[in-house]
Protein backbone atom coordinates (compact mmCIF):
# COMPACT_ATOMS: atom_id res chain seq x y z
CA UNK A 1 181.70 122.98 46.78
CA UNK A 2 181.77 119.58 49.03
CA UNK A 3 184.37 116.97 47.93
CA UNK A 4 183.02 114.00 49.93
CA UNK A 5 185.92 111.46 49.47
CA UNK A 6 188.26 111.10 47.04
CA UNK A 7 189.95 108.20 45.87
CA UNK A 8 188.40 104.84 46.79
CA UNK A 9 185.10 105.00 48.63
CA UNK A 10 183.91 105.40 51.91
CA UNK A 11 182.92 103.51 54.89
CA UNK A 12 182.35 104.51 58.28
CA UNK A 13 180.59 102.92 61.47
CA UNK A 14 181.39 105.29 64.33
CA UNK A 15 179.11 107.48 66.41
CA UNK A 16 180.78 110.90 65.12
CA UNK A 17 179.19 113.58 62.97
CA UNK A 18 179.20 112.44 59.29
CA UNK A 19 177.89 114.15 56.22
CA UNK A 20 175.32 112.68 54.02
CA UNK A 21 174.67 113.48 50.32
CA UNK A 22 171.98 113.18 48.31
CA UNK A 23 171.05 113.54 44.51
CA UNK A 24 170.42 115.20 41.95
CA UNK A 25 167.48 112.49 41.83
CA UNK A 26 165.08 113.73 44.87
CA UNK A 27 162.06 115.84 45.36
CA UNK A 28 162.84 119.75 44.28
CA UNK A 29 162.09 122.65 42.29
CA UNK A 30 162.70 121.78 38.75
CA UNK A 31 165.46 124.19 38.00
CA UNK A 32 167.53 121.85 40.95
CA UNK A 33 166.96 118.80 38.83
CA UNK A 34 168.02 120.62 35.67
CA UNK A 35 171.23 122.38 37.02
CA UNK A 36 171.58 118.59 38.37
CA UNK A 37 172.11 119.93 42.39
CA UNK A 38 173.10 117.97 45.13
CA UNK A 39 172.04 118.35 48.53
CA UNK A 40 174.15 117.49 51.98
CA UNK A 41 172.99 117.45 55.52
CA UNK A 42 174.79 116.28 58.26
CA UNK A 43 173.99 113.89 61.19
CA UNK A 44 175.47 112.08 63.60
CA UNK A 45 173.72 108.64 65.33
CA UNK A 46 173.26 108.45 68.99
CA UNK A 47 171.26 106.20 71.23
CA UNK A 48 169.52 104.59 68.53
CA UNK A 49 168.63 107.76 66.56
CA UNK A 50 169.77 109.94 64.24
CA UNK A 51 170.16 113.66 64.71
CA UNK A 52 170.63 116.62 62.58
CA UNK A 53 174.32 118.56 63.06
CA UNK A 54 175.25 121.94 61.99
CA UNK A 55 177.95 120.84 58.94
CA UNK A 56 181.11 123.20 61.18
CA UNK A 57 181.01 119.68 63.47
CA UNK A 58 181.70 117.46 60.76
CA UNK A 59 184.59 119.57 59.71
CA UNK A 60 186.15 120.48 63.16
CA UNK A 61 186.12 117.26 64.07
CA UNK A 62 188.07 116.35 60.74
CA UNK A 63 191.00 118.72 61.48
CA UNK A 64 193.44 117.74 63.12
CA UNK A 65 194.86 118.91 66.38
């Protein structure tokens, strides 16, 4: 399981790995739709482009020191 935020919302501009949801409403096997899944990836914008991270980024970068 993948809490995202909780409480208000989200909002972020930097150039640091970030995780991205998406669904349940995108292209799958049927028995994703029905158990109603949710997919994450994670990706992180550099020079203009985005890039695909391993998700351990995205957290280590989140804990603190």
């Amino acid at each position: 399981m993948y809490c995202e935020r909780v409480g208000m919302g989200k909002l972020d501009s930097s150039d640091k790995p970030r995780i991205r949801s998406f669904g349940p409403n995108v292209r799958s096997h049927s028995r994703h739709f029905l158990q109603q899944s949710e997919y994450t990836i994670a990706v992180q914008y550099l020079e203009g482009e985005w890039w695909f991270k391993p998700h351990e980024e995205v957290f280590a970068a989140e804990m603190p020191d």
